[in-house]
PDB file of N, CA and C in Angstrom:
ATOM      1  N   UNK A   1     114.895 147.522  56.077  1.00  0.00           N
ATOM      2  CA  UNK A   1     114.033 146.403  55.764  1.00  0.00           C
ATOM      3  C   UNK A   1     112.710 146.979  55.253  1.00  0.00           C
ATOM      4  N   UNK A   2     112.486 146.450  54.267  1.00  0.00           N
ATOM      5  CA  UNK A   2     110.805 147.227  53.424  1.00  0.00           C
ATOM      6  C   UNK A   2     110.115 146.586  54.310  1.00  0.00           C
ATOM      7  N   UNK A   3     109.104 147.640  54.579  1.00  0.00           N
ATOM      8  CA  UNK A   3     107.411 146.713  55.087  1.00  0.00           C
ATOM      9  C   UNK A   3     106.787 145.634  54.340  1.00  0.00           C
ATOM     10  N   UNK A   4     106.687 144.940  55.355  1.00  0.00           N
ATOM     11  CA  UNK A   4     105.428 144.037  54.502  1.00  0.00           C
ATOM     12  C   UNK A   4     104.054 144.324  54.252  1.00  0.00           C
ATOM     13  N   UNK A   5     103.802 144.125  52.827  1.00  0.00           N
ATOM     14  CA  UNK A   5     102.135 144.496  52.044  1.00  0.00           C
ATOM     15  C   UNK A   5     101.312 143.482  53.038  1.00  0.00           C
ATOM     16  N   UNK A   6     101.469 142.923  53.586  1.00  0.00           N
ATOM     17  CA  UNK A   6      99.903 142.144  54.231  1.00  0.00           C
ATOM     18  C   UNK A   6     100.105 142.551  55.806  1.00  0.00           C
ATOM     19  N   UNK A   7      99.269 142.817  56.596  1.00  0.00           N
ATOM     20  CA  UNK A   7      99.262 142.941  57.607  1.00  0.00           C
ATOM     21  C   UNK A   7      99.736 142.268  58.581  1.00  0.00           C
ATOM     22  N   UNK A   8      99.534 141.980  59.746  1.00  0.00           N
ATOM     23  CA  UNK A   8      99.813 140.946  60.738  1.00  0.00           C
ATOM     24  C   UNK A   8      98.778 140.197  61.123  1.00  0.00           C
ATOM     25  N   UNK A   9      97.734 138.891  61.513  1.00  0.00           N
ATOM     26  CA  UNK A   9      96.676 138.772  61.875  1.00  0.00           C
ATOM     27  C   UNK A   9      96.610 139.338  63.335  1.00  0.00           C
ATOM     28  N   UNK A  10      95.689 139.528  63.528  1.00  0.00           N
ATOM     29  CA  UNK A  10      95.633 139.983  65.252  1.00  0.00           C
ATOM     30  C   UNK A  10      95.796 138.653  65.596  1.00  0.00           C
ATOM     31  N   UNK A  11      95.757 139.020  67.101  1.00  0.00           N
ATOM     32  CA  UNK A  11      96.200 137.686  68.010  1.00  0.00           C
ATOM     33  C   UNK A  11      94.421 136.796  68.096  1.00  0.00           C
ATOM     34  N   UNK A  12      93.197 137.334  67.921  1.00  0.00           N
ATOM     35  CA  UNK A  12      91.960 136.728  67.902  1.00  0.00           C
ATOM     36  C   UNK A  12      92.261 135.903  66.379  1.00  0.00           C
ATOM     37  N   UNK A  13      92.794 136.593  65.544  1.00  0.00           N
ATOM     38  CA  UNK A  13      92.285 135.728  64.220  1.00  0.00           C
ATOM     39  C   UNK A  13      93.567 134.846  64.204  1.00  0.00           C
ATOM     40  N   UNK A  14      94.617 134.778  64.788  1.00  0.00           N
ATOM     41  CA  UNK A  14      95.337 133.425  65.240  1.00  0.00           C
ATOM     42  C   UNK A  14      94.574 132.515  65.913  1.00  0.00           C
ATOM     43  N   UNK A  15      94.218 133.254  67.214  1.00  0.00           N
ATOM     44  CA  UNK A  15      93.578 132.283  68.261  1.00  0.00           C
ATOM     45  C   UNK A  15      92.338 131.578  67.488  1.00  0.00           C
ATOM     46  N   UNK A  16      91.395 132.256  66.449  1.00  0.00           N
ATOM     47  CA  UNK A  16      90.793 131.089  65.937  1.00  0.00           C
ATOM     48  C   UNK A  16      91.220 130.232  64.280  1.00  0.00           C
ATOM     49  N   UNK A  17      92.554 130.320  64.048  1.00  0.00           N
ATOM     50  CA  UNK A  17      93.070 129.752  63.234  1.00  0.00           C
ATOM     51  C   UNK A  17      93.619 128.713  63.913  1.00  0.00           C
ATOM     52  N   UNK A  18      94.485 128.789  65.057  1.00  0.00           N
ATOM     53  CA  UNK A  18      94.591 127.417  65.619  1.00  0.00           C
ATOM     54  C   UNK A  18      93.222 126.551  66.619  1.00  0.00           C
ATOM     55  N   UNK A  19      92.563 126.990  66.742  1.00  0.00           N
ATOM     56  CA  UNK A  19      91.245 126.247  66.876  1.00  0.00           C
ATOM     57  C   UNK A  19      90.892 125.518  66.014  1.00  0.00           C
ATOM     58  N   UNK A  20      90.623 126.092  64.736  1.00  0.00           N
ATOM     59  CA  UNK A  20      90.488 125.631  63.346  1.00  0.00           C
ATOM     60  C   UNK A  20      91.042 124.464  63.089  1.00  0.00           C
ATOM     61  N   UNK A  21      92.107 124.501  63.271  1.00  0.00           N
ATOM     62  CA  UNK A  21      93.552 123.479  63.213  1.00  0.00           C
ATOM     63  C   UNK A  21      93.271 122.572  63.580  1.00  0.00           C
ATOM     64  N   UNK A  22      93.108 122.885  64.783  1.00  0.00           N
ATOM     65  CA  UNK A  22      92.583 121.466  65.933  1.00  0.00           C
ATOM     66  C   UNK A  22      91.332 120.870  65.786  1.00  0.00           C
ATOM     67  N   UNK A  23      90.242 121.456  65.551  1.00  0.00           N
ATOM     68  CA  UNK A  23      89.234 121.013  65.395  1.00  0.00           C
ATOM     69  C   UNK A  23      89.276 120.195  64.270  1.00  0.00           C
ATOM     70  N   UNK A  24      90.288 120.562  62.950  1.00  0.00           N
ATOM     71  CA  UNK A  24      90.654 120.061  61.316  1.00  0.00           C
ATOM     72  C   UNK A  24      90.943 118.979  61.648  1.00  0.00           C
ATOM     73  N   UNK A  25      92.102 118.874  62.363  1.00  0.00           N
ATOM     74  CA  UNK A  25      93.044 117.692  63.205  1.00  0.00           C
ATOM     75  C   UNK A  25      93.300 117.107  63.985  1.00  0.00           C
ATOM     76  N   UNK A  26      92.121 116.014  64.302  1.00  0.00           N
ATOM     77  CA  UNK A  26      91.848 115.127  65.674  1.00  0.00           C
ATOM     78  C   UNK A  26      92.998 113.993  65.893  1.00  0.00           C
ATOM     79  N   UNK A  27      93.332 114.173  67.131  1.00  0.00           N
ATOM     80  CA  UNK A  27      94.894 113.303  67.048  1.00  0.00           C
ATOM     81  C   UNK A  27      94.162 111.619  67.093  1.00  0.00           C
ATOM     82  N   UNK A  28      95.479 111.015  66.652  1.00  0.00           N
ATOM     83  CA  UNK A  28      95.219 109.504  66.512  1.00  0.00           C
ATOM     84  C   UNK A  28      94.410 109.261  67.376  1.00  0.00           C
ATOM     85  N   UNK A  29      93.326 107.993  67.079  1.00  0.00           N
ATOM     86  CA  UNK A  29      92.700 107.007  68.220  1.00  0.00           C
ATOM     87  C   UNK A  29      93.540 105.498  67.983  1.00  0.00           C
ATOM     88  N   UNK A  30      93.074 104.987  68.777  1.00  0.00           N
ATOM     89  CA  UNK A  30      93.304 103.372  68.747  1.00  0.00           C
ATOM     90  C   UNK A  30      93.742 102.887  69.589  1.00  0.00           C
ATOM     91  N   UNK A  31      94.765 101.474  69.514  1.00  0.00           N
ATOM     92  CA  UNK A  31      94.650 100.675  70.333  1.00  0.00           C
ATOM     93  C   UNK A  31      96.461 100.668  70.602  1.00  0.00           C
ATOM     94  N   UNK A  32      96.642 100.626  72.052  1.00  0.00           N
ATOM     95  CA  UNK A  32      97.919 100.559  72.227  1.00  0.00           C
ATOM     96  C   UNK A  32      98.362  99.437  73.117  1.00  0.00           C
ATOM     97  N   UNK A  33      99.860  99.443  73.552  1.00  0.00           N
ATOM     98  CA  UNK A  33     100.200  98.278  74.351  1.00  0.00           C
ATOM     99  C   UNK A  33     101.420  98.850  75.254  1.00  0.00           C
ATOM    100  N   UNK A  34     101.321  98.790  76.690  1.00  0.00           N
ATOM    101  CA  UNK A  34     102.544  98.803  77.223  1.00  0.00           C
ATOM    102  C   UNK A  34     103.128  97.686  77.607  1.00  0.00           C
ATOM    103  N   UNK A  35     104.440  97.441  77.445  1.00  0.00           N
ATOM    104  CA  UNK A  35     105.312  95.986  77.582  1.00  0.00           C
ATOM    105  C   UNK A  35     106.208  96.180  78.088  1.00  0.00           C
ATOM    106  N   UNK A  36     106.377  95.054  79.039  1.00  0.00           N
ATOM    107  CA  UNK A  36     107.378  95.311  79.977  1.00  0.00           C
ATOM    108  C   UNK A  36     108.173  94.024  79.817  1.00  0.00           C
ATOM    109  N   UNK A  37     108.941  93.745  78.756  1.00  0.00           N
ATOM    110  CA  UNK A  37     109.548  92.293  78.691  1.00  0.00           C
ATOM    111  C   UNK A  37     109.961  92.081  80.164  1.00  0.00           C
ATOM    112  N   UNK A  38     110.887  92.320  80.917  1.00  0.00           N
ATOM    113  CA  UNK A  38     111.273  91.947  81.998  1.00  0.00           C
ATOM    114  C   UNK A  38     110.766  91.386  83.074  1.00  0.00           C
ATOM    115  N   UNK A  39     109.855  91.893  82.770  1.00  0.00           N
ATOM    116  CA  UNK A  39     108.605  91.297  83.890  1.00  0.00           C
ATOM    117  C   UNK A  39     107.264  90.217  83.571  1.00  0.00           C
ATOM    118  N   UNK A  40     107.426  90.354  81.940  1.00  0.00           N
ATOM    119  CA  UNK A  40     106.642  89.581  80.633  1.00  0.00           C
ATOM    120  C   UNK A  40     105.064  89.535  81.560  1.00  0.00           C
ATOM    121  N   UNK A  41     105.046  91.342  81.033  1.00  0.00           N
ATOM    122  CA  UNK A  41     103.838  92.251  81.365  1.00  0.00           C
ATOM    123  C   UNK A  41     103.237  92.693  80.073  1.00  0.00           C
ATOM    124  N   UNK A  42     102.314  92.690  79.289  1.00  0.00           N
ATOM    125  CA  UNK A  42     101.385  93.055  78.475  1.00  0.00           C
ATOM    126  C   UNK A  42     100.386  94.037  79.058  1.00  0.00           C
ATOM    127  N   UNK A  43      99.900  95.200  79.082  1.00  0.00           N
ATOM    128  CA  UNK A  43      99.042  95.945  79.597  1.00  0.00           C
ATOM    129  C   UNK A  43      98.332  96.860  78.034  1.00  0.00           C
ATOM    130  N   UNK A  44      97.237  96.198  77.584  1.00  0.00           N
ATOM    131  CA  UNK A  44      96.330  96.439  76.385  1.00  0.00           C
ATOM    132  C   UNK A  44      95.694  97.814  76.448  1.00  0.00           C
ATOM    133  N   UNK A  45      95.428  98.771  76.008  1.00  0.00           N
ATOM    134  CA  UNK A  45      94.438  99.793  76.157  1.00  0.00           C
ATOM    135  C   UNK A  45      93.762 100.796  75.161  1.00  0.00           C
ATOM    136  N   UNK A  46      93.160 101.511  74.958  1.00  0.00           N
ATOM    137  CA  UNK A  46      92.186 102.084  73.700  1.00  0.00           C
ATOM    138  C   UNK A  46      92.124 103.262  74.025  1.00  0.00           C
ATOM    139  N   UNK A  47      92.340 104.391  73.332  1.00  0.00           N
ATOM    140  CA  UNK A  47      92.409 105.650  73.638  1.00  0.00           C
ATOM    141  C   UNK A  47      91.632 105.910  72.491  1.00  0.00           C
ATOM    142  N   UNK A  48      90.922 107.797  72.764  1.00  0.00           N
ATOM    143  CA  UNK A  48      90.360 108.594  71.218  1.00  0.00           C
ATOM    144  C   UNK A  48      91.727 109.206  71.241  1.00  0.00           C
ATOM    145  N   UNK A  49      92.529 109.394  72.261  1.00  0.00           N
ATOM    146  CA  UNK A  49      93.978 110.499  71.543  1.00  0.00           C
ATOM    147  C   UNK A  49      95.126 109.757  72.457  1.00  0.00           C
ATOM    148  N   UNK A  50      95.707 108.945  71.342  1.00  0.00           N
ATOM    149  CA  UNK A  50      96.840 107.940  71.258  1.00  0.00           C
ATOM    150  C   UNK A  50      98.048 109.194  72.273  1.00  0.00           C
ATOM    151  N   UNK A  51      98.656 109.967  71.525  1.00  0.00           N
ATOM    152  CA  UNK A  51      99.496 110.946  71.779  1.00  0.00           C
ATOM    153  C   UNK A  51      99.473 111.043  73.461  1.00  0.00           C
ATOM    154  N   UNK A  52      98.002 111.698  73.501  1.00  0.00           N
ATOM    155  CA  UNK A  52      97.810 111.773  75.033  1.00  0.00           C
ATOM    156  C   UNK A  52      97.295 111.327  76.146  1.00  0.00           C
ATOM    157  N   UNK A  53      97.412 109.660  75.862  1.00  0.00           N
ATOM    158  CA  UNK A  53      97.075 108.218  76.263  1.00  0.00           C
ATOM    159  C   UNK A  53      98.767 108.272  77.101  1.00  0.00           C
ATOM    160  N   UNK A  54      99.734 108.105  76.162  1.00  0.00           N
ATOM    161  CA  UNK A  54     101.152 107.624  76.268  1.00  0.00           C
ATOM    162  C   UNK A  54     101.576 108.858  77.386  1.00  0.00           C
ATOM    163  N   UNK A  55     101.255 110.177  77.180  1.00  0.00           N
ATOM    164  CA  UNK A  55     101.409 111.084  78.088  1.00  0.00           C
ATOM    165  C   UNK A  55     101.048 110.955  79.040  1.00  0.00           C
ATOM    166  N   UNK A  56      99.900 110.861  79.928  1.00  0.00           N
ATOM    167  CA  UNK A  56      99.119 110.689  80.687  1.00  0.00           C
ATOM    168  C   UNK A  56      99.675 109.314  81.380  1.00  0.00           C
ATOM    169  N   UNK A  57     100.158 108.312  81.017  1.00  0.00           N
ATOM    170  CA  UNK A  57     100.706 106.604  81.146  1.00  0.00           C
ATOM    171  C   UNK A  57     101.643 107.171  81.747  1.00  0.00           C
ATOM    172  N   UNK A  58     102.699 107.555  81.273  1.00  0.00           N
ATOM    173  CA  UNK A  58     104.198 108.110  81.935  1.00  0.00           C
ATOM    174  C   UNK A  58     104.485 108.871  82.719  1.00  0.00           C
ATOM    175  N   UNK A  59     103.161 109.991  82.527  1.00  0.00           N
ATOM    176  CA  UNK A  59     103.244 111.320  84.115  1.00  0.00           C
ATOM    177  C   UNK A  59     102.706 110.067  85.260  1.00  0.00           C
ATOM    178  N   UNK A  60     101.486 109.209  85.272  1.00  0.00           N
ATOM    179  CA  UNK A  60     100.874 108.710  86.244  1.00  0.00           C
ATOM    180  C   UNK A  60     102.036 107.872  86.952  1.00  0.00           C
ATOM    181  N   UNK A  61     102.937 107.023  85.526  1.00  0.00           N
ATOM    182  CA  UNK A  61     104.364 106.327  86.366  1.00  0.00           C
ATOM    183  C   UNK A  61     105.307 106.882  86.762  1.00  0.00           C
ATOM    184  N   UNK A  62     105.432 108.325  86.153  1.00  0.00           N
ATOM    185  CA  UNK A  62     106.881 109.050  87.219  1.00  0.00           C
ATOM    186  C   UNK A  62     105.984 109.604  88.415  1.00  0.00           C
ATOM    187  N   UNK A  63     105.226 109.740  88.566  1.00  0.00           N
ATOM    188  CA  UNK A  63     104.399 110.124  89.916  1.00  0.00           C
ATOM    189  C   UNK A  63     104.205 109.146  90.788  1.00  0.00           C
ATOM    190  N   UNK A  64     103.891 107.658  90.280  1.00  0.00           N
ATOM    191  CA  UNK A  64     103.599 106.863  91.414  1.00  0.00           C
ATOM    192  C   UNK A  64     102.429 106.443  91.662  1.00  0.00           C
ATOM    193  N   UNK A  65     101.352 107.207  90.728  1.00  0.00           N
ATOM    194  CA  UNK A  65      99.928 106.815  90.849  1.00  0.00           C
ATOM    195  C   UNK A  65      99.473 106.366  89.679  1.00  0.00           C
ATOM    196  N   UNK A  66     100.018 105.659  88.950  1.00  0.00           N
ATOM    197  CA  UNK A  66      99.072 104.852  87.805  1.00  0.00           C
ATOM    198  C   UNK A  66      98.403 103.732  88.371  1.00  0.00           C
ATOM    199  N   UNK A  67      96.944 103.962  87.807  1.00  0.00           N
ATOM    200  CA  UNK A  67      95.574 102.811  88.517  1.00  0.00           C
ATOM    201  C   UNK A  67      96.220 101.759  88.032  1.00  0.00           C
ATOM    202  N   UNK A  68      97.159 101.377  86.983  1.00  0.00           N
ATOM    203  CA  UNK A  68      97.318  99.759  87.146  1.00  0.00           C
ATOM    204  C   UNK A  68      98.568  99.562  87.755  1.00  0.00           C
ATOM    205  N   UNK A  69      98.567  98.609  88.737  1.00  0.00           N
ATOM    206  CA  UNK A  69      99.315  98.623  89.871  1.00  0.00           C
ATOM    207  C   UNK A  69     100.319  97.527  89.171  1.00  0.00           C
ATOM    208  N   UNK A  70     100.178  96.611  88.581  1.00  0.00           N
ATOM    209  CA  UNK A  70     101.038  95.845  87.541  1.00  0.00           C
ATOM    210  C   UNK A  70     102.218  96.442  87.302  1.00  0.00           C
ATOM    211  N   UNK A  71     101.470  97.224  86.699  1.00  0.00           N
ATOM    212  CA  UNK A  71     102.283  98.330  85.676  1.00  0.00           C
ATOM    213  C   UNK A  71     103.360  99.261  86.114  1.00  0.00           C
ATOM    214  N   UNK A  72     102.244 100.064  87.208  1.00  0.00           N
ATOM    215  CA  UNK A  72     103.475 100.963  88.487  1.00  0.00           C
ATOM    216  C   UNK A  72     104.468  99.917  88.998  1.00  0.00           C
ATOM    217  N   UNK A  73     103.948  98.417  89.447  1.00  0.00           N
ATOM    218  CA  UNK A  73     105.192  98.023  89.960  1.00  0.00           C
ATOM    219  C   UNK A  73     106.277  97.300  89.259  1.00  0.00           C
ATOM    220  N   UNK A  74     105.860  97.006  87.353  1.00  0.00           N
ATOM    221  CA  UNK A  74     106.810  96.886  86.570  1.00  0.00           C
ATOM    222  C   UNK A  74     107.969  97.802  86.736  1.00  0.00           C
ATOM    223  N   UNK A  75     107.053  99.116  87.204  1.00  0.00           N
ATOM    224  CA  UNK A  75     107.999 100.276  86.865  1.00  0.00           C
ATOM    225  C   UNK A  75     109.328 100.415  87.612  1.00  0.00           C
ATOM    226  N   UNK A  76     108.624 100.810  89.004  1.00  0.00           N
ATOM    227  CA  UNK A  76     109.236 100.400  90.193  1.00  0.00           C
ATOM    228  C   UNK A  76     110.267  99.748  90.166  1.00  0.00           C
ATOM    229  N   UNK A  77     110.106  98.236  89.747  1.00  0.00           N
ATOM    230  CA  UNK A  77     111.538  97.366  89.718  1.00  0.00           C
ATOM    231  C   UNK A  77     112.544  97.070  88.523  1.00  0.00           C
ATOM    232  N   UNK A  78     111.673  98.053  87.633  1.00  0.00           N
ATOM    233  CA  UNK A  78     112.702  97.430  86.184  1.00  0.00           C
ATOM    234  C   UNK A  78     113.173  99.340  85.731  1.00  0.00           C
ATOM    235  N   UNK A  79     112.279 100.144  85.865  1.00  0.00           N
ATOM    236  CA  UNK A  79     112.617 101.389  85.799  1.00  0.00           C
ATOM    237  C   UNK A  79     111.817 101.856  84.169  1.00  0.00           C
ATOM    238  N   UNK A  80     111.928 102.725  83.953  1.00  0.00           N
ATOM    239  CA  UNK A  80     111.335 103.581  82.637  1.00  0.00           C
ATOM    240  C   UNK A  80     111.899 102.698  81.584  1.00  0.00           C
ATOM    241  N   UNK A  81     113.326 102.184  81.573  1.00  0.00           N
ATOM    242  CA  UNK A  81     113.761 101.531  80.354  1.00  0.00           C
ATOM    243  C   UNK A  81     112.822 100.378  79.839  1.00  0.00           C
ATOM    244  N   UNK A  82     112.593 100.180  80.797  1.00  0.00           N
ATOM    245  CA  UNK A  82     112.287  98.632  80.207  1.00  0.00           C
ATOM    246  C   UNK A  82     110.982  98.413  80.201  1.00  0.00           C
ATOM    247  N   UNK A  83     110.192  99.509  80.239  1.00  0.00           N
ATOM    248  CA  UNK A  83     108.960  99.985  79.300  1.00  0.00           C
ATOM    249  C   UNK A  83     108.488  99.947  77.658  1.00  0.00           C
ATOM    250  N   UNK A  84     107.971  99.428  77.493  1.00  0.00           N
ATOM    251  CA  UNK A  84     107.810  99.991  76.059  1.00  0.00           C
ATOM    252  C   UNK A  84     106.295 100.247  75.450  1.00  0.00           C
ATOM    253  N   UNK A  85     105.983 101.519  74.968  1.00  0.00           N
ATOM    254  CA  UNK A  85     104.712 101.856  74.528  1.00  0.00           C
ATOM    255  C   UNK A  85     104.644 101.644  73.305  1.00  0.00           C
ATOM    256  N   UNK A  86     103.696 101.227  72.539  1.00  0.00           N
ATOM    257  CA  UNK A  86     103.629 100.539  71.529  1.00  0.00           C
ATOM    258  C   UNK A  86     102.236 101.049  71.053  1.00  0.00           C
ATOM    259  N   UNK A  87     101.675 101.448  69.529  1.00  0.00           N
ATOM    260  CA  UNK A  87     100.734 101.218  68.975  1.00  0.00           C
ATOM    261  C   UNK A  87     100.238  99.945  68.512  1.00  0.00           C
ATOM    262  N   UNK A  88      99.050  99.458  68.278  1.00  0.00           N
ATOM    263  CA  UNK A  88      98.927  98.216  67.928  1.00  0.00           C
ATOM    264  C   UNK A  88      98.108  98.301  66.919  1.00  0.00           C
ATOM    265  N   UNK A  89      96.931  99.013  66.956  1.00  0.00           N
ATOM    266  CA  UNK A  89      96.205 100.053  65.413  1.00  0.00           C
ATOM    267  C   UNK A  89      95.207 101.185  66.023  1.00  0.00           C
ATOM    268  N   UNK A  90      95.160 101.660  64.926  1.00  0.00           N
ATOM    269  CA  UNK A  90      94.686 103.067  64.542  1.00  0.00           C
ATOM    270  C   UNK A  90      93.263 102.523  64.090  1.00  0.00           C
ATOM    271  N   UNK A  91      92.292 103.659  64.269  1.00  0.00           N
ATOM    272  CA  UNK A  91      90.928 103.886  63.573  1.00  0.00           C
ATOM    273  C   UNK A  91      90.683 105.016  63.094  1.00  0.00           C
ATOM    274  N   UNK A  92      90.167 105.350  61.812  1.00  0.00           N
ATOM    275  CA  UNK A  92      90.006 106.636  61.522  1.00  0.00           C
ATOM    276  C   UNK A  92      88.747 106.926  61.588  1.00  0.00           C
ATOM    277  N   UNK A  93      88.614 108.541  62.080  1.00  0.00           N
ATOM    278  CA  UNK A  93      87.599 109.208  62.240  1.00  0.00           C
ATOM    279  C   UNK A  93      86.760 109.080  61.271  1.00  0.00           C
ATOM    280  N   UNK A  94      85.614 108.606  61.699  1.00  0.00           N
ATOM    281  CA  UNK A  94      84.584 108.805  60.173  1.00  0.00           C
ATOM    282  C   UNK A  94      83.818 110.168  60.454  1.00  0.00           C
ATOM    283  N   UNK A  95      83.226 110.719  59.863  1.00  0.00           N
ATOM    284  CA  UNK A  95      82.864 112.326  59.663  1.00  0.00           C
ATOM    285  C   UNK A  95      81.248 112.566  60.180  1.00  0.00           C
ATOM    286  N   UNK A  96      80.603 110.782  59.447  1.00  0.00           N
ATOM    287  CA  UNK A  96      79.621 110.412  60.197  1.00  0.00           C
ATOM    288  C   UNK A  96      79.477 110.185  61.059  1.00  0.00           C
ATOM    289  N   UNK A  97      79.866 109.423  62.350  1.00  0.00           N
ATOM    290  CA  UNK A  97      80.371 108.973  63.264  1.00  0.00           C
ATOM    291  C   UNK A  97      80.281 110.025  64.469  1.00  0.00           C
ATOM    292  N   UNK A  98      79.430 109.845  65.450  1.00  0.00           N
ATOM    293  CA  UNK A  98      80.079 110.198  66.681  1.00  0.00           C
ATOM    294  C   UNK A  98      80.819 109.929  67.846  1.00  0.00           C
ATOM    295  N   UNK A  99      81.264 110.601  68.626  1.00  0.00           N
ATOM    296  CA  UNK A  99      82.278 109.930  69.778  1.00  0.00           C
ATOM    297  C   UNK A  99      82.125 108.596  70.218  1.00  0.00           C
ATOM    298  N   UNK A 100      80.433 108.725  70.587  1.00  0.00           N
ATOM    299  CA  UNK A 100      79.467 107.316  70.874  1.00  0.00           C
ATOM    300  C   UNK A 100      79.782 106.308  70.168  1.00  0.00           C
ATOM    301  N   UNK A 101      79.889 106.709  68.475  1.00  0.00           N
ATOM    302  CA  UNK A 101      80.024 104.788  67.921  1.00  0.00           C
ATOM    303  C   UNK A 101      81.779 104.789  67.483  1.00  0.00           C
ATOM    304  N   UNK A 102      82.552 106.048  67.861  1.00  0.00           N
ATOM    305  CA  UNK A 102      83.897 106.105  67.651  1.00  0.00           C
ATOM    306  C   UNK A 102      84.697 105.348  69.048  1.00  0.00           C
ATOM    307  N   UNK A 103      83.870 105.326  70.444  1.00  0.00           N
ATOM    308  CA  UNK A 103      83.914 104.492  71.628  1.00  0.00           C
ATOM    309  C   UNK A 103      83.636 103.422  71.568  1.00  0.00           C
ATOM    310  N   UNK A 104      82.792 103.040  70.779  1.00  0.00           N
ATOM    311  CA  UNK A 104      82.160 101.461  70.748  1.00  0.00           C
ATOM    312  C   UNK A 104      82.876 101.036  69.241  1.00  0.00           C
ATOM    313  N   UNK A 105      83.457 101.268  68.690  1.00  0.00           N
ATOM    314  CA  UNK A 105      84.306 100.531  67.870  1.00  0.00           C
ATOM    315  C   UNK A 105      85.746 100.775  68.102  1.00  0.00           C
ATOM    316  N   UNK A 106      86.137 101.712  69.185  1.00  0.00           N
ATOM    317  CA  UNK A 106      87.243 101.541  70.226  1.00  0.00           C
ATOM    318  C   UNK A 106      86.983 100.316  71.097  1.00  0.00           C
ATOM    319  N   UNK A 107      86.068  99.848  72.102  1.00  0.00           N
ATOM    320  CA  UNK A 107      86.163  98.831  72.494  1.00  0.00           C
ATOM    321  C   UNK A 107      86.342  97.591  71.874  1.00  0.00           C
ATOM    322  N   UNK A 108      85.391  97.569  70.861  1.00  0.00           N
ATOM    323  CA  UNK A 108      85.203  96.102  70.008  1.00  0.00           C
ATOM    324  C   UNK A 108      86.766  95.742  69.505  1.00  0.00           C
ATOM    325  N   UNK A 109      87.687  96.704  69.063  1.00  0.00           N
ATOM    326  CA  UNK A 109      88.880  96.647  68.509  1.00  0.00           C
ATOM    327  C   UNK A 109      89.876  95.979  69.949  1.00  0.00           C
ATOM    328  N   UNK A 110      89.428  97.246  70.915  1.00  0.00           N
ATOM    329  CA  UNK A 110      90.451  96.241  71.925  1.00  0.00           C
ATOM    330  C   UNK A 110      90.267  94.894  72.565  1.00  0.00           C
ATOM    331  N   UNK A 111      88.668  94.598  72.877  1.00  0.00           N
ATOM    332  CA  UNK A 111      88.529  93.029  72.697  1.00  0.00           C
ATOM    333  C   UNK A 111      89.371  92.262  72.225  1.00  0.00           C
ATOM    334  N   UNK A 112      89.490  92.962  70.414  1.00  0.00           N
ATOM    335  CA  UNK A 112      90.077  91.857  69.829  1.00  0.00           C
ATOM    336  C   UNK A 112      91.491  91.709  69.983  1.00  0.00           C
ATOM    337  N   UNK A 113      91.953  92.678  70.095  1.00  0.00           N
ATOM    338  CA  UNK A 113      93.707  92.741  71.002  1.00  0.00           C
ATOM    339  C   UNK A 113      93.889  92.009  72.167  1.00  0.00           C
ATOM    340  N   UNK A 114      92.974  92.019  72.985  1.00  0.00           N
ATOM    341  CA  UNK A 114      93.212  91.633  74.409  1.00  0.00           C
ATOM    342  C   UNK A 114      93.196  90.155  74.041  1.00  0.00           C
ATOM    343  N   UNK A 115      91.964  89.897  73.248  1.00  0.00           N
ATOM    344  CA  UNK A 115      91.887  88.269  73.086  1.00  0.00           C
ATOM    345  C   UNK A 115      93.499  87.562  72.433  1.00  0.00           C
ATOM    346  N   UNK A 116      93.623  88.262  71.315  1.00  0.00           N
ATOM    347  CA  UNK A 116      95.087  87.778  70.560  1.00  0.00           C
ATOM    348  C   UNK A 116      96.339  87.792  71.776  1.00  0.00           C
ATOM    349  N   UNK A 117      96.614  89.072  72.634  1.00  0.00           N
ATOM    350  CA  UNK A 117      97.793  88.916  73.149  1.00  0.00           C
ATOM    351  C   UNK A 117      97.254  88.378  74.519  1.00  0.00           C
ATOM    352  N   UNK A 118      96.056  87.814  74.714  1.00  0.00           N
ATOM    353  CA  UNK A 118      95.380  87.145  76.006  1.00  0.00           C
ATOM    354  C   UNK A 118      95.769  88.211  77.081  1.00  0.00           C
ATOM    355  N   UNK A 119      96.054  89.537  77.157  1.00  0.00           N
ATOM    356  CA  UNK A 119      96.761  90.575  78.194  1.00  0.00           C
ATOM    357  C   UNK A 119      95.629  90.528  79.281  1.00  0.00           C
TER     358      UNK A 119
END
């Protein structure tokens, strides 16, 4: 097998290429919904990272300690199936924008969700 002409990066100039990455690539925000037809449960909520909103939702219900008790006891009697996590919308990062008015036009958005599905 011939060598390769470019080197390897070290493991530092990886480690700050995927920093890079991440910092490039802020995961979804917005507004989500867990539904529990069976129980005709609506539970509304607003995350800055959608991805690890839904993560965080599902470890707290296979554990037994999710703060909304609704919700844990949807779980409880209907089981994981009959869950459903749902996006409802997205906001995109403005560049201007800090966390501060990226939070406060996270709330204002879920207002308006909560009001429509009255959750």
């Amino acid at each position: 097998m011939p060598p390769s002409s470019a080197p390897l990066p070290s493991a530092a100039a990886q480690r700050r290429a995927l920093i890079r990455h991440y910092k490039d690539n802020p995961p979804p925000m917005g507004v989500y919904a867990v539904r529990c037809d069976v129980a005709q449960l609506v539970c509304v909520k607003a995350s800055m990272n959608l991805p690890g909103a839904f993560n965080r939702d599902r470890f707290q219900l296979r554990m037994g300690g999710h703060p909304d008790r609704r919700l844990q006891q949807a779980w409880r009697a209907h089981g994981e199936a009959a869950l459903r996590f749902e996006v409802l919308d997205t906001l995109k990062r403005r560049a201007d924008a800090t966390d501060a008015e990226h939070r406060a036009d996270l709330a204002a958005l879920l207002a308006l969700w909560q009001e429509e599905l009255a959750a």
